[in-house]
Structure formats: structure tokens, C-alpha cells
C-alpha atoms as a PDB file:
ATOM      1  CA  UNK A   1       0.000   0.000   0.000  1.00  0.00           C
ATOM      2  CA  UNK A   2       1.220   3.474  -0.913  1.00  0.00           C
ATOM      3  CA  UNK A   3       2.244   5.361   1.451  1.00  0.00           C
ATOM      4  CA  UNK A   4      -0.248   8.606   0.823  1.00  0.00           C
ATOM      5  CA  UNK A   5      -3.437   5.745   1.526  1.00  0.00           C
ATOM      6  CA  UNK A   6      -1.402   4.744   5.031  1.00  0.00           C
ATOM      7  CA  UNK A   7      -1.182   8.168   6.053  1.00  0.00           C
ATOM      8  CA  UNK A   8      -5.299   8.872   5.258  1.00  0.00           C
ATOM      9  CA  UNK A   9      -6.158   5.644   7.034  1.00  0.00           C
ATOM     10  CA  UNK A  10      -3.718   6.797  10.248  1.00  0.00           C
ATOM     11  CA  UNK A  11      -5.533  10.331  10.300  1.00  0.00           C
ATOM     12  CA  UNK A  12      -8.851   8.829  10.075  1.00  0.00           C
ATOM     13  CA  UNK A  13      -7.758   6.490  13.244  1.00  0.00           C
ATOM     14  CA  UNK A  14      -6.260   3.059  11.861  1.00  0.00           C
ATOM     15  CA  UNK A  15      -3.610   2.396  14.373  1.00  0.00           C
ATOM     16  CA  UNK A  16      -2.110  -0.206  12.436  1.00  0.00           C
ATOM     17  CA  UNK A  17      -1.251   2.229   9.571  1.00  0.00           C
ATOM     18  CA  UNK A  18      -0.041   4.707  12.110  1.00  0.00           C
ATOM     19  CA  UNK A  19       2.436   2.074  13.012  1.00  0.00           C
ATOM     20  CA  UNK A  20       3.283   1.130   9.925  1.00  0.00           C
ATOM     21  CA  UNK A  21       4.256   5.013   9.262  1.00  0.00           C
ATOM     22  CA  UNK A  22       6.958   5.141  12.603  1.00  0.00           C
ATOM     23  CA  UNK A  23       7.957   1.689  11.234  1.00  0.00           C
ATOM     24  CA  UNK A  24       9.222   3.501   7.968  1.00  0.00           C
ATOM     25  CA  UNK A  25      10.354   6.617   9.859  1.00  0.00           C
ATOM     26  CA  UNK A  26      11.742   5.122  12.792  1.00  0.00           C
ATOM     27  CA  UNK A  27      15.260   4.920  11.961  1.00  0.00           C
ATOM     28  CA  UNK A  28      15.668   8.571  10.769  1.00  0.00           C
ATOM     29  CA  UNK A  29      14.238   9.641  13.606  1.00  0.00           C
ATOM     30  CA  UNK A  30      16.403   8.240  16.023  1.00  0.00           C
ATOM     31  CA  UNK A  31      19.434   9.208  14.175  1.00  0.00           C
ATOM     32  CA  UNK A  32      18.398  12.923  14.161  1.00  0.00           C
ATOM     33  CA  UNK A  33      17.047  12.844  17.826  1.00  0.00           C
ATOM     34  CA  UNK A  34      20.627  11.492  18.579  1.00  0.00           C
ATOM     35  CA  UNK A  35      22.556  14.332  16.813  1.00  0.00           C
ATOM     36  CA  UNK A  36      20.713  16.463  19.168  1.00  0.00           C
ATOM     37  CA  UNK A  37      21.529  14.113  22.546  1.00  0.00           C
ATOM     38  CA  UNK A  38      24.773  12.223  21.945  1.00  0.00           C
ATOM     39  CA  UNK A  39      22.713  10.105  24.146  1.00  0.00           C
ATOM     40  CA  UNK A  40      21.294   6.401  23.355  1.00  0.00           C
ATOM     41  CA  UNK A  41      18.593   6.659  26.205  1.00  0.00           C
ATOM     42  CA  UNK A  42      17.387  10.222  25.523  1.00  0.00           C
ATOM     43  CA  UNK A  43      17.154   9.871  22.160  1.00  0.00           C
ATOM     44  CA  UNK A  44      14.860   7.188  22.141  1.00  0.00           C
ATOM     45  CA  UNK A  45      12.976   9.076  24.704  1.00  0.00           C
ATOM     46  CA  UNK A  46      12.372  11.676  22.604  1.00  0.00           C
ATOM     47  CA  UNK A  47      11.544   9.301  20.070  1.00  0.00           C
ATOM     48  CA  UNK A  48       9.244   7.792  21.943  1.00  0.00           C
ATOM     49  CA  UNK A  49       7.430  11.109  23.144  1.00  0.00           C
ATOM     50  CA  UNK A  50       7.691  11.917  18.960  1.00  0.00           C
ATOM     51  CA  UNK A  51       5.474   9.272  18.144  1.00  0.00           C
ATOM     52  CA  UNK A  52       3.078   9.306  21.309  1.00  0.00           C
ATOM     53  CA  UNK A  53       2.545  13.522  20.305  1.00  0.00           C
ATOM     54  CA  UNK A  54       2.242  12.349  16.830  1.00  0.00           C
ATOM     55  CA  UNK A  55      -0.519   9.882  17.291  1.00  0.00           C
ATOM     56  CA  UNK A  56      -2.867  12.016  19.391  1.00  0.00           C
ATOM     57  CA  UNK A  57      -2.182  15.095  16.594  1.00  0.00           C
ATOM     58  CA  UNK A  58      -2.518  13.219  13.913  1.00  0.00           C
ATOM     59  CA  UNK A  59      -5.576  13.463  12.928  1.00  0.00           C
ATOM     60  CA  UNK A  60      -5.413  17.543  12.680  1.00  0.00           C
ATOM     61  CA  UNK A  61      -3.048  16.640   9.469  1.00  0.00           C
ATOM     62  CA  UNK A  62      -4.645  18.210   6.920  1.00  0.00           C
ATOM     63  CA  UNK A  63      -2.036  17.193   4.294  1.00  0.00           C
ATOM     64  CA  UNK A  64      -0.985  13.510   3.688  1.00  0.00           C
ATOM     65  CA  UNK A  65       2.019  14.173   1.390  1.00  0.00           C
ATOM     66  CA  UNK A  66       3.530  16.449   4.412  1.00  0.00           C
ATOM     67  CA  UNK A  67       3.773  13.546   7.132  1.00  0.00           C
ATOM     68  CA  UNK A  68       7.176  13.069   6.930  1.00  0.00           C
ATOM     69  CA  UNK A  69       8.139  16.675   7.500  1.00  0.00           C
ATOM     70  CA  UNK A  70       5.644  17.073  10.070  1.00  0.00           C
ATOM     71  CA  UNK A  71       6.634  14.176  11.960  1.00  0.00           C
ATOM     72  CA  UNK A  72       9.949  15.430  11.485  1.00  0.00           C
ATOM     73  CA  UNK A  73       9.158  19.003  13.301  1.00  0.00           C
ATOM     74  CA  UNK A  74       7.374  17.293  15.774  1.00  0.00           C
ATOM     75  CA  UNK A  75      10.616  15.550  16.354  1.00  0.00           C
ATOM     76  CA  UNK A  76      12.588  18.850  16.368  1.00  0.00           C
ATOM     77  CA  UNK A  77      10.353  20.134  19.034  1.00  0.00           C
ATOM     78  CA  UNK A  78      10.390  17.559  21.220  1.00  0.00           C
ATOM     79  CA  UNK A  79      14.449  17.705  21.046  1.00  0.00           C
ATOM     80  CA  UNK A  80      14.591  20.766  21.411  1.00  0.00           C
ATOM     81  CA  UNK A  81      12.492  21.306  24.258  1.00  0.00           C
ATOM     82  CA  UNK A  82      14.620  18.189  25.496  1.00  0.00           C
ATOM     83  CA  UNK A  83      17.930  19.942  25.321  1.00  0.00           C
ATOM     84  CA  UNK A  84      16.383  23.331  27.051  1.00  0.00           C
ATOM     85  CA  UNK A  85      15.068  21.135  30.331  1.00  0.00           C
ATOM     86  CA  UNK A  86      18.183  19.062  30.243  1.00  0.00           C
ATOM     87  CA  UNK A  87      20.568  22.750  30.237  1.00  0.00           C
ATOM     88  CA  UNK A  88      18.274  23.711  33.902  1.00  0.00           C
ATOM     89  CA  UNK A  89      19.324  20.550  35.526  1.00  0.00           C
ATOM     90  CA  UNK A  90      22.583  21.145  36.655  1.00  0.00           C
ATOM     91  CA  UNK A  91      24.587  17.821  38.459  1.00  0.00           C
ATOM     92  CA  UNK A  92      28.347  17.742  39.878  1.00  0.00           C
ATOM     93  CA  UNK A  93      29.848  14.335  40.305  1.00  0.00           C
ATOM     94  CA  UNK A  94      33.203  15.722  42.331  1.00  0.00           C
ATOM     95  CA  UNK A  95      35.391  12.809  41.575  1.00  0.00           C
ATOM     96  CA  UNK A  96      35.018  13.752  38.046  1.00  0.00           C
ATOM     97  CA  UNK A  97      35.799  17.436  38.510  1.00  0.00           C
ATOM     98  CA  UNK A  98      39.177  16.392  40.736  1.00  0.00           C
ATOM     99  CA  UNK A  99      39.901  14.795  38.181  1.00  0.00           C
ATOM    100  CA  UNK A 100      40.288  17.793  35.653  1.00  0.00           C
ATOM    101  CA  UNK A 101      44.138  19.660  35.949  1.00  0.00           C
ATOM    102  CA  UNK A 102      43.482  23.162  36.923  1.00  0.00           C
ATOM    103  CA  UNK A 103      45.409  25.564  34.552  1.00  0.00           C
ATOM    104  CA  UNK A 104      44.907  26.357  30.520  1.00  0.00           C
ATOM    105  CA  UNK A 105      43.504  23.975  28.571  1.00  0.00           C
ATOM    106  CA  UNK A 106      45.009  22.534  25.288  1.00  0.00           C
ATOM    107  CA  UNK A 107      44.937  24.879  21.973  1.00  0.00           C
ATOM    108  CA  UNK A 108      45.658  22.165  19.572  1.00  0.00           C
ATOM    109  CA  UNK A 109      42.656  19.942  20.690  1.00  0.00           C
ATOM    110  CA  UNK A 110      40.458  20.044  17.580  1.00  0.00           C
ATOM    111  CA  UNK A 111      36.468  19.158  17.407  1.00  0.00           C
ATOM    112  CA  UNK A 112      35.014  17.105  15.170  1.00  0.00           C
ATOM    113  CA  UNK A 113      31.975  17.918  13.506  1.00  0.00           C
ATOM    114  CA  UNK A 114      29.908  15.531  15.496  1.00  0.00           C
ATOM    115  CA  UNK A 115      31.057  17.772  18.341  1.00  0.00           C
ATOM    116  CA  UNK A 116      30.945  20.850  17.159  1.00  0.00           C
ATOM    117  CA  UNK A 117      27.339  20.679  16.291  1.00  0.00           C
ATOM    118  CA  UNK A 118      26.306  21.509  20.123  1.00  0.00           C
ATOM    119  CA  UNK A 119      28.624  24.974  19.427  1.00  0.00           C
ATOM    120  CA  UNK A 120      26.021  25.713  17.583  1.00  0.00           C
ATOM    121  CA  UNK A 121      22.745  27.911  17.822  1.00  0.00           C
ATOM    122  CA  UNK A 122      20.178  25.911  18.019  1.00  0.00           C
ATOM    123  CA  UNK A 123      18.356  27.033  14.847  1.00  0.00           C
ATOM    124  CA  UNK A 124      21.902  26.486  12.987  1.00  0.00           C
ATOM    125  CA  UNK A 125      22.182  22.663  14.298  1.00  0.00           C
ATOM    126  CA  UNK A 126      18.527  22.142  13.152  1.00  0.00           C
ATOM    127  CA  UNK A 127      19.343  23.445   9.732  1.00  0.00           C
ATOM    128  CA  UNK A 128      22.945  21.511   9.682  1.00  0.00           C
ATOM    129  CA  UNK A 129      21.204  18.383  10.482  1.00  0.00           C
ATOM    130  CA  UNK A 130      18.127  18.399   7.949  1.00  0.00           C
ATOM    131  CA  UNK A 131      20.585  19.939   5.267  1.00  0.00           C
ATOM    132  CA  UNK A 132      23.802  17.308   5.824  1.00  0.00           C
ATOM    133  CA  UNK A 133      22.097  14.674   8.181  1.00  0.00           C
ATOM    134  CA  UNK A 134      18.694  14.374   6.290  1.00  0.00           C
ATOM    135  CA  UNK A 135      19.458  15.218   2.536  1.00  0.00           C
ATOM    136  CA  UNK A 136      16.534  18.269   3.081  1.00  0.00           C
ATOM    137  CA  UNK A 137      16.796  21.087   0.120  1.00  0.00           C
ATOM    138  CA  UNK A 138      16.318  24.155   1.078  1.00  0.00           C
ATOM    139  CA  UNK A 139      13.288  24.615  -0.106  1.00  0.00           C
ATOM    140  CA  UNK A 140      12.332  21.435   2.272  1.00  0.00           C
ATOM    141  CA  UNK A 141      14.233  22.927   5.136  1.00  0.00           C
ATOM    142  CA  UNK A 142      12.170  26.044   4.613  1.00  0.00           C
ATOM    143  CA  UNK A 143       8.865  24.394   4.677  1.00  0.00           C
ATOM    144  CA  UNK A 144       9.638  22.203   7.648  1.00  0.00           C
ATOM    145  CA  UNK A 145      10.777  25.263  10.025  1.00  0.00           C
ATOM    146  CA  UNK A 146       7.988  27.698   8.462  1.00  0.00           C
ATOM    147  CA  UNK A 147      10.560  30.156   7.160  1.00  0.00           C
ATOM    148  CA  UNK A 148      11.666  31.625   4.038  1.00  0.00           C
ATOM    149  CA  UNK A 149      14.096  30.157   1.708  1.00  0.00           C
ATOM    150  CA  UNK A 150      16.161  33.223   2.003  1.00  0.00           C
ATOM    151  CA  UNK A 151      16.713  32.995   5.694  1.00  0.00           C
ATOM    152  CA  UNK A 152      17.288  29.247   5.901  1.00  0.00           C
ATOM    153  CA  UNK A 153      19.863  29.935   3.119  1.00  0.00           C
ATOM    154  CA  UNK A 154      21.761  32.646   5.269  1.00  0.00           C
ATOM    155  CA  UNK A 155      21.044  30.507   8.124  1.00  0.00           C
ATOM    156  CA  UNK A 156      23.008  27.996   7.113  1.00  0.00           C
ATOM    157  CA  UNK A 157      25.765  30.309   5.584  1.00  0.00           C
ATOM    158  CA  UNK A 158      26.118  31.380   9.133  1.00  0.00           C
ATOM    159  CA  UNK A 159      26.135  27.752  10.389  1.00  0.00           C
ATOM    160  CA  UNK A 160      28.908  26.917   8.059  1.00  0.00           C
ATOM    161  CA  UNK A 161      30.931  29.605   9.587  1.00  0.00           C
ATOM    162  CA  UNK A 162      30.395  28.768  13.028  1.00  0.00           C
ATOM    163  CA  UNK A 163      31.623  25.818  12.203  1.00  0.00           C
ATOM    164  CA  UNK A 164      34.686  26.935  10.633  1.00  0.00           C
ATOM    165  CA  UNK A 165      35.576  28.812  13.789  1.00  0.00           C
ATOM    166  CA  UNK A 166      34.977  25.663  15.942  1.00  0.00           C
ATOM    167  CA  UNK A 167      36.904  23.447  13.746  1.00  0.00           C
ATOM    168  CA  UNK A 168      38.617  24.972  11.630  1.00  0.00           C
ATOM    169  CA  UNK A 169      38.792  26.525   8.024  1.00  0.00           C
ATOM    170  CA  UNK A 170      40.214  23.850   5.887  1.00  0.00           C
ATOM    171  CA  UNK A 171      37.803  21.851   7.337  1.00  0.00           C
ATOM    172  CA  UNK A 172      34.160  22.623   6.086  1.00  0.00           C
ATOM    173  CA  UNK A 173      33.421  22.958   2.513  1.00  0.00           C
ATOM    174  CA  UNK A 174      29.865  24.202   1.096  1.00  0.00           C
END
């Protein structure tokens, strides 16, 4: 069954076709809820929160072709919202921190990208990860976030050169 007739039968209430959906989706969510985390177990909570917002919405989707990219911002959201909750809880483990050499840290230590996507802004990571992580256009990108292709363009111009900064020039290419 095409996938447009899955998504009509899961807005109209079939649970099975619902499932069927996250079965197909499942993977790329997880990956992008992880670029967000670095975390196994957060990332499939916020997977798992995703889908559960996604099934009681889902039946206010007015457009079937659009359920990837909405599950997809509902995704966003949820890891997002994650990350700001996660920055208020604040925990010290002390054995860790005597553990750390008091004095100036290392200059030559060098990020990787995987890193040096939580530098970023928060709207830049989103637009790094749907543009390199997800294969999004910009056009896409622009649809999904609700703003225009201009600003997702110099969005991610300005991304790019965060990132240059945190890792280095020679190392990120348009």
C-alpha cells in the first residue's frame, strides 16, 4: 500500500497504519534525535514522546504528502524542548571534577563535527542536520521550520561559519 493511503487511514484512526508510518520513519528519527543528545537513552525518549505527540495530533493533518516533514518538526520540538530542560538541571559528580588539571587547557585539541554541532545555535544545528544529516533542500528545510528560503539559506551560511571557527577553516566545505 502506498504510502499517501497509510497516512489517510492513520488520520482517520487506523492504528495499524499509524504504526506502519513510525515503522518507515523510525530509523531517521532516532538518528536525528541522537545528533541532538549524543545520548542512546534520551534519544529514544524523545523518540518515543515523537510518536506518542504524533498519534494524538494526527488526525489535525490536513495534508498527507507532508507527514514526513511534520513528523519530522514534531521531532525537532520535542528535542529541542529536550535539550532546554536538560541545560536547567545542573549535576556535579566531584570525583570527576578532581579529576580535571586546573590551569589552561590545550589549543591544539580540535572538534570534530559531530562535536561541534552543540557549538552551535540551536536554529543552525537544526538546519545543519536536515541539510547534511537528512538530505533536506532548502526549499524542504524552509517548509519544515515555516521560514523563508532566504533565511534558511543565510542561516546555514552562518552555520557553516560557526563551524569553521569551531573546527577549523580547511575543514568545512559548502
Amino acid at each position: 500500500m502506498n504510502k499517501y493511503k497509510l497516512v489517510e487511514k492513520a488520520i482517520k484512526g487506523d492504528k495499524k497504519a499509524f504504526a506502519q508510518l513510525i515503522e518507515e520513519e523510525k530509523v531517521k528519527l532516532y538518528r536525528t534525535a541522537f545528533l541532538y543528545t549524543k545520548d542512546k537513552d534520551d534519544s529514544l525518549d524523545i523518540v518515543q514522546d515523537s510518536i506518542y505527540k504524533a498519534l494524538i495530533s494526527i488526525k489535525n493533518l490536513k495534508e498527507p504528502n507532508y507527514f514526513s516533514s511534520w513528523l519530522m518538526r514534531i521531532l525537532i520540538n520535542s528535542s529541542l524542548d529536550f535539550i532546554k530542560k536538560k541545560k536547567k538541571v545542573v549535576t556535579l559528580d566531584f570525583e570527576i571534577i578532581d579529576e580535571f588539571p586546573i590551569g589552561k587547557p590545550k589549543t591544539d585539541y580540535k572538534l570534530d563535527l559531530f562535536e561541534a554541532l552543540d557549538g552551535l545555535r540551536e536554529r543552525y544545528k537544526t538546519i545543519i542536520i536536515l541539510k547534511y544529516y537528512q538530505d533536506k533542500t532548502l526549499k524542504q528545510i524552509a517548509e519544515l521550520l515555516d521560514l523563508p528560503e532566504g533565511t534558511v539559506k543565510s542561516n546555514l551560511h552562518r552555520a557553516l561559519q560557526e563551524l569553521r571557527n569551531l573546527i577549523g577553516e580547511d575543514c568545512v566545505n559548502e
